[in-house]
Protein backbone atom coordinates (compact mmCIF):
# COMPACT_ATOMS: atom_id res chain seq x y z
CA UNK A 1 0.00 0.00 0.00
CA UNK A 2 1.15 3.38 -0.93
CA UNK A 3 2.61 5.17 2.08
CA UNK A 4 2.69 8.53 1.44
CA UNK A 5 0.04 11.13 2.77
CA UNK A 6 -3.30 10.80 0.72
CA UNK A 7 -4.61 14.22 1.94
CA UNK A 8 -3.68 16.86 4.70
CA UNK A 9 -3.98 15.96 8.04
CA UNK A 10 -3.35 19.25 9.76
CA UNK A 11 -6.95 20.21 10.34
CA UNK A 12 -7.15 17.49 13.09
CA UNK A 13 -10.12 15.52 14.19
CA UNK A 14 -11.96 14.63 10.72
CA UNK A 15 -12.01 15.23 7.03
CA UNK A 16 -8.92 17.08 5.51
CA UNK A 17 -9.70 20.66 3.88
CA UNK A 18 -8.65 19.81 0.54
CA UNK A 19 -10.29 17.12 -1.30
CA UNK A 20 -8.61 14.82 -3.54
CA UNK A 21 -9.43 15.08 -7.20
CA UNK A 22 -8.07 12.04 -9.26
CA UNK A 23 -11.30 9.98 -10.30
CA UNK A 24 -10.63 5.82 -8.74
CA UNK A 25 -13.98 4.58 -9.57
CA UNK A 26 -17.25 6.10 -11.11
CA UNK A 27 -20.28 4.77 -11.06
CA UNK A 28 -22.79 5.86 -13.74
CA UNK A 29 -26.34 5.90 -13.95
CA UNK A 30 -26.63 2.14 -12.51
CA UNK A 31 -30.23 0.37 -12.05
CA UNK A 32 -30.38 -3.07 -10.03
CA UNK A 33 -33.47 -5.06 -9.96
CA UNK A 34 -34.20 -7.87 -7.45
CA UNK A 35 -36.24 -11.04 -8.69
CA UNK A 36 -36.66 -9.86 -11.54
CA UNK A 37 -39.10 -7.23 -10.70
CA UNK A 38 -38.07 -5.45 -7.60
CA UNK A 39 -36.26 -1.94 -8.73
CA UNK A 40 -34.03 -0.86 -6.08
CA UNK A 41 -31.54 1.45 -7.42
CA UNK A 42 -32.81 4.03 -9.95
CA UNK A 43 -30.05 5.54 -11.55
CA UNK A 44 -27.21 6.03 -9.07
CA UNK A 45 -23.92 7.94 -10.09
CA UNK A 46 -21.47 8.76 -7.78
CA UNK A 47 -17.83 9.33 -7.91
CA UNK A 48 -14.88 7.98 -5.55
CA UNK A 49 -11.34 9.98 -5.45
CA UNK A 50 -8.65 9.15 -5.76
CA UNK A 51 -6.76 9.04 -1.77
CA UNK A 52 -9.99 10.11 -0.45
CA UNK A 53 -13.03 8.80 1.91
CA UNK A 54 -16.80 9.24 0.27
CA UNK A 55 -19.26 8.70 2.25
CA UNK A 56 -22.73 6.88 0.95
CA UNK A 57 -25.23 8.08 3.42
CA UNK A 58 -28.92 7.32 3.98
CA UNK A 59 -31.53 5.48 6.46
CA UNK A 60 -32.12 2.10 6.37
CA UNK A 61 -33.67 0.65 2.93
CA UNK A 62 -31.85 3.90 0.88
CA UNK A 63 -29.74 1.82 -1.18
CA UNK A 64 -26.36 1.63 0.09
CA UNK A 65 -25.97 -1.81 0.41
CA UNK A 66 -26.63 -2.61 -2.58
CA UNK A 67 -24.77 -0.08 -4.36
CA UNK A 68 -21.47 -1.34 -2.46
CA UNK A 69 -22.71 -5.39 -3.66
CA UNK A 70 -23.19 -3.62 -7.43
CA UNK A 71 -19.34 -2.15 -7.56
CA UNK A 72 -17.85 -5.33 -5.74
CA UNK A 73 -20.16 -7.68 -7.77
CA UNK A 74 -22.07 -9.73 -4.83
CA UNK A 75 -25.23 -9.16 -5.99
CA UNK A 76 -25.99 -12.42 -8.20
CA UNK A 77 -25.97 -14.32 -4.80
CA UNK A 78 -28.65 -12.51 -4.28
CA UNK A 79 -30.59 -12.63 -7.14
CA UNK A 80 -29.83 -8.94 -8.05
CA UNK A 81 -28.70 -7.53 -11.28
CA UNK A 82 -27.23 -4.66 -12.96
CA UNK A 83 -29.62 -3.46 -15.28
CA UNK A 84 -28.75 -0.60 -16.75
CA UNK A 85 -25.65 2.24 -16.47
CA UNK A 86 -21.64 1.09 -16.51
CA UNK A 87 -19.24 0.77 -12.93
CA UNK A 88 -15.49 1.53 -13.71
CA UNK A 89 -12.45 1.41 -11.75
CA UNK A 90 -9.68 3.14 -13.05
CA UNK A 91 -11.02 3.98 -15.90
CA UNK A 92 -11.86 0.35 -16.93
CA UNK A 93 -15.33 -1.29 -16.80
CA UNK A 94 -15.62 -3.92 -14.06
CA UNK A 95 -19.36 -5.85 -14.43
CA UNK A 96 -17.99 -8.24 -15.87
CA UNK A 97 -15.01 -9.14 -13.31
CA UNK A 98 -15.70 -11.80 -10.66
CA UNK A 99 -15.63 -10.46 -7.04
CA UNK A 100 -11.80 -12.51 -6.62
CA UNK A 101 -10.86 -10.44 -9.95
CA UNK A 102 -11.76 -7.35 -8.94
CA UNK A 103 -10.32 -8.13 -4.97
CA UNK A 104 -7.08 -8.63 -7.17
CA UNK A 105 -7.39 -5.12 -8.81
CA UNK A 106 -7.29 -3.61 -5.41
CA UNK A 107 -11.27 -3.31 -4.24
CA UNK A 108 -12.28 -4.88 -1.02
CA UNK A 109 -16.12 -4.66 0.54
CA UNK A 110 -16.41 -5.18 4.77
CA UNK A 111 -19.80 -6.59 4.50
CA UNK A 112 -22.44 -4.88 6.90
CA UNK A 113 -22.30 -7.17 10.48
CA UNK A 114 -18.73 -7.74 9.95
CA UNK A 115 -19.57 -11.50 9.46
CA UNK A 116 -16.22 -12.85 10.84
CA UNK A 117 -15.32 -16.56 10.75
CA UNK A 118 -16.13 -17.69 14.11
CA UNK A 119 -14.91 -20.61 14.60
CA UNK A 120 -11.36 -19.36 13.10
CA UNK A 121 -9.17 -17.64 15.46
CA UNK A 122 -8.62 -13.67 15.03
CA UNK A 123 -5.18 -13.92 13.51
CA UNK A 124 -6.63 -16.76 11.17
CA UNK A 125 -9.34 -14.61 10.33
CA UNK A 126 -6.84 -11.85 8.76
CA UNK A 127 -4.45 -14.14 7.16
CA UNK A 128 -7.79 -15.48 5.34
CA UNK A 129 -7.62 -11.80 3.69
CA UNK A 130 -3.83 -12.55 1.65
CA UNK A 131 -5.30 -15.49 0.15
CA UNK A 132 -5.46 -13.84 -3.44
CA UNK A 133 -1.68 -12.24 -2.92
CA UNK A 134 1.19 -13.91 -4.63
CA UNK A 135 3.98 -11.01 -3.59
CA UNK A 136 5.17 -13.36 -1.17
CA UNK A 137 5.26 -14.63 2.70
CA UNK A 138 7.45 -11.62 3.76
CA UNK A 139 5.06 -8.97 2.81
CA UNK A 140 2.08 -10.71 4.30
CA UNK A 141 3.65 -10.93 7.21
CA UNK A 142 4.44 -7.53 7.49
CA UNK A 143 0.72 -5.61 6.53
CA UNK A 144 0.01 -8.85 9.75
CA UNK A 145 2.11 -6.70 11.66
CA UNK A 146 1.14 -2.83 10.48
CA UNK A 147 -2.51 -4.32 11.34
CA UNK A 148 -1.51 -4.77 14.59
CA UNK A 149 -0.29 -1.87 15.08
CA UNK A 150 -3.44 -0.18 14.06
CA UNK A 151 -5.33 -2.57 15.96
CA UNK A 152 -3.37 -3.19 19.17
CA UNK A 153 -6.62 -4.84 20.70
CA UNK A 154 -6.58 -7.61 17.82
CA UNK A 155 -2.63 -8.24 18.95
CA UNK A 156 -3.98 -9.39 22.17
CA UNK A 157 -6.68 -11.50 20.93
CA UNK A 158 -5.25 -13.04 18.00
CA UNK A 159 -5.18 -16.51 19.98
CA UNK A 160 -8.83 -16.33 20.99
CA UNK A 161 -12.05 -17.58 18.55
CA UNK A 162 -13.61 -14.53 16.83
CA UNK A 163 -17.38 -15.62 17.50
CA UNK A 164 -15.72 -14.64 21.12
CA UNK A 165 -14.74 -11.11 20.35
CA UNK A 166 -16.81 -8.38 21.12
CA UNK A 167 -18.67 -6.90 18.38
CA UNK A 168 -15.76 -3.94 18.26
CA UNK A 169 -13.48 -6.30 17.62
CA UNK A 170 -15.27 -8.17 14.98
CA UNK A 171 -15.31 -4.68 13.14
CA UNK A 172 -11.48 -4.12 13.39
CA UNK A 173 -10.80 -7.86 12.50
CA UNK A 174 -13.35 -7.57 9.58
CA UNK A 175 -11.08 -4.41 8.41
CA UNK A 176 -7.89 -5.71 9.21
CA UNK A 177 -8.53 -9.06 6.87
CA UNK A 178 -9.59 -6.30 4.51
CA UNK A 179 -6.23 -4.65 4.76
CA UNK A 180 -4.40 -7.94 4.24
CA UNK A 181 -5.46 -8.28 0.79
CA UNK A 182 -3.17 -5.29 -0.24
CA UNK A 183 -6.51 -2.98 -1.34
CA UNK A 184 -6.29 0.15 -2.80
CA UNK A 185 -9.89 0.80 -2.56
CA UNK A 186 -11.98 -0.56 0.98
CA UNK A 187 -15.86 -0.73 0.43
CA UNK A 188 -16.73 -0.27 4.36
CA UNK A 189 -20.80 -0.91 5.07
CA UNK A 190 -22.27 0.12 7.91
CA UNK A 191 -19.01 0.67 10.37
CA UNK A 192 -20.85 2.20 13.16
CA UNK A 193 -23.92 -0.37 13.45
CA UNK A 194 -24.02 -1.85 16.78
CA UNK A 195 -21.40 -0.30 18.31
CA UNK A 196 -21.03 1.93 21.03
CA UNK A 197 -20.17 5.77 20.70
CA UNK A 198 -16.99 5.59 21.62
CA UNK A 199 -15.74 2.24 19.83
CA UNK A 200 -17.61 4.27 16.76
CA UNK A 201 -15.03 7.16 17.22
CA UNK A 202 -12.21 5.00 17.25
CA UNK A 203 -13.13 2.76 14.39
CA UNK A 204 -13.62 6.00 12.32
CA UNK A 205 -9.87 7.16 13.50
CA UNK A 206 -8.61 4.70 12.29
CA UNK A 207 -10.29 4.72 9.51
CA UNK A 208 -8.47 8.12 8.90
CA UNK A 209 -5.17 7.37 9.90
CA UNK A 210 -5.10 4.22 7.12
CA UNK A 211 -6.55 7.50 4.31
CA UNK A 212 -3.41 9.49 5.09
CA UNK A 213 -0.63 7.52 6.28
CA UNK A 214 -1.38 4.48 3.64
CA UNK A 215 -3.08 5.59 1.12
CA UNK A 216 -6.55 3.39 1.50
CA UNK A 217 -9.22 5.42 -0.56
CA UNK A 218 -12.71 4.47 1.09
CA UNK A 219 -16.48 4.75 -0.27
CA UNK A 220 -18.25 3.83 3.38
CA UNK A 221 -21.98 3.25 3.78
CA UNK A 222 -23.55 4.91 6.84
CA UNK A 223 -26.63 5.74 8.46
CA UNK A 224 -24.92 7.49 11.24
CA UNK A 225 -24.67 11.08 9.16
CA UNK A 226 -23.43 13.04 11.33
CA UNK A 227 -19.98 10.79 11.82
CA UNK A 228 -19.52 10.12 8.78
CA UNK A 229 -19.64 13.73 7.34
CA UNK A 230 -16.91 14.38 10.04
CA UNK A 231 -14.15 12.28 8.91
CA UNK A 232 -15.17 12.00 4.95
CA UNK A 233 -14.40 14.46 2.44
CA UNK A 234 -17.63 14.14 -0.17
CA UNK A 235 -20.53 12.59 0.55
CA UNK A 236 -23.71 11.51 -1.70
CA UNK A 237 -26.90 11.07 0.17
CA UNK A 238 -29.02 8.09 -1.21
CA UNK A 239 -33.45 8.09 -0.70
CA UNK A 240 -35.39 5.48 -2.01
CA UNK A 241 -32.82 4.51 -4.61
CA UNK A 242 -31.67 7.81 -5.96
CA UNK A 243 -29.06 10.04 -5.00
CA UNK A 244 -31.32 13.23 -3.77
CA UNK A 245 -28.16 15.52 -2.93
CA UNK A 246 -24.28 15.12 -2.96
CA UNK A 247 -21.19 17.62 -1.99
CA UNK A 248 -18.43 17.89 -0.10
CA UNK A 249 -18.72 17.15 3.58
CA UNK A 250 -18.38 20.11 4.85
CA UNK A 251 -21.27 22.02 2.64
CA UNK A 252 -23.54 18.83 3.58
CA UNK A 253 -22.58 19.46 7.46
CA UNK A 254 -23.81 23.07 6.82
CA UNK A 255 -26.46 22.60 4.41
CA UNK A 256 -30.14 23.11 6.28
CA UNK A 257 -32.13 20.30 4.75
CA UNK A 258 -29.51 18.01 6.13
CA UNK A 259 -29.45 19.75 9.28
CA UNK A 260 -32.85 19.31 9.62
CA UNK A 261 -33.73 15.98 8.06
CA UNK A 262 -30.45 13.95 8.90
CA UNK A 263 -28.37 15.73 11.72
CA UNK A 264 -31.81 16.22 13.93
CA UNK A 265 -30.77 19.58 13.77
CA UNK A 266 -33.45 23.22 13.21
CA UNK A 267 -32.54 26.26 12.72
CA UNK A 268 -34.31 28.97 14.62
CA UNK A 269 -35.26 28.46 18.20
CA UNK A 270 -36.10 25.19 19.62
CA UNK A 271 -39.74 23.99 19.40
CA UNK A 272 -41.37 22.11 21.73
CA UNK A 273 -42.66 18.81 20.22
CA UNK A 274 -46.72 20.13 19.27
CA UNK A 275 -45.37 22.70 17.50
CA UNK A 276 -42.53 20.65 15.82
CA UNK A 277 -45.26 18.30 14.40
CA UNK A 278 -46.46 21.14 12.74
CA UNK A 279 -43.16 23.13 11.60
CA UNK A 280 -41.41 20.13 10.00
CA UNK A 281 -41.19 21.20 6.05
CA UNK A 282 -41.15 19.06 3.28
CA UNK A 283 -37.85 17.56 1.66
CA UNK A 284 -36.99 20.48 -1.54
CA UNK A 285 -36.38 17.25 -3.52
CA UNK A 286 -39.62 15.71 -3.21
CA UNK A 287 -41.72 18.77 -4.27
């Protein structure tokens, strides 16, 4: 993995002011039916940079699983298809590349509940990730150590079962076998879900730290908006299918309909809840 710094660290705690610009993957105008008859996404685009984290943000049933399944190409094992619109990854089309093929190129997915191998230990669990590498034992075994060092917590418990490990370490082991398959590109679904606040914050660091110190472009799925617009640099906001507004994270942390219908934020004075029922507007992009 490239270690040089993929963006600018200085502002601190969060996304880096300048966004990269270098395209890694665009996804155009995609539709993906279910069975044959259920339409789920309606013409997505979206764009991932180049040494950058996009976020892919939404509530449950928006879309963003199944756009992640569409780019890594996991949706025929659940009888969903690509129906219409082109996904390419550096500036070559990818439908038609098996999910090992396109692990080889350099994109990874962390499926949504982690979905660890339980009855493998942790340390087995991350060495399952190299199993597409051919650059050699040596190398393998050091990303096995720059993982722990990322992951401290997972050097302790790489003995132990990881249907044992608390769900906070299921997420970093999920990541870390991630990280052993060399990616250039991580696919990270739902990070946050069933976690606590604070294993949330640290997940999300270190989600940051592997941006700028190796390089490790991210599109991340993630109902928790307000999170997820603090550490990523652009963000597209999926409803129903469609993308309904996109921009870079900051602008979406200040913009008023996210605010409002995202961030559980108003502007104005505070309401009390008769009067909220009353004040809550309608979404522009419904209209």
């Amino acid at each position: 993995m490239n270690t040089s710094a993929a963006v600018d660290s200085s502002t601190g705690s969060g996304a880096a002011s300048e966004m990269p610009q270098e395209s890694l993957l665009e996804v155009n105008n995609i539709e993906v039916i279910y069975n044959h008859v259920i339409l789920v996404l309606k013409g997505v685009s979206l764009s991932v940079a180049k040494g950058g984290i996009t976020a892919l943000l939404g509530g449950n049933g928006a879309g963003k699983t199944t756009t992640l399944k569409a780019i890594s190409n996991l949706l025929h094992s659940e009888r969903g298809v690509v129906t219409k619109g082109t996904i390419s990854y550096r500036g070559e089309p990818v439908a038609d590349l098996s999910p090992e093929a396109l692990v080889r190129k350099g994109v990874i997915q962390v499926m949504e509940g982690r979905h660890c191998f339980e009855h493998l230990t942790v340390e087995e669990n991350l060495m399952t990730g190299a199993y597409t590498r051919k650059d050699g034992k040596a190398a393998v075994a050091r990303d096995l150590e720059m993982v722990y060092n990322y992951f401290p917590r997972l050097r302790e418990r790489r003995k132990s079962l990881a249907g044992y490990t608390s769900g906070g370490e299921q997420q970093m082991c999920a990541i870390g076998r991630a990280l052993l398959a060399s990616p250039e590109m991580i696919l990270l679904d739902e990070p946050s879900m069933g976690l606590a606040p604070q294993l949330v914050e640290e997940i999300f660091e270190i989600v940051k730290q592997l941006n700028v110190d190796e390089g490790v472009s991210f599109l991340l799925a993630e109902q928790n908006t307000n999170i997820a617009l603090r550490y990523a640099h652009y963000g597209y906001i999926l409803e129903s299918g469609r993308v309904v507004m996109d921009g870079r994270a900051d602008e979406l942390r200040d913009n008023a309909d996210v605010k409002e219908f995202y961030l559980g934020m108003s502007e104005g004075s505070k309401r009390n809840f008769r009067e909220g029922k009353n004040y809550k507007r309608r979404k522009r992009w419904l209209s």
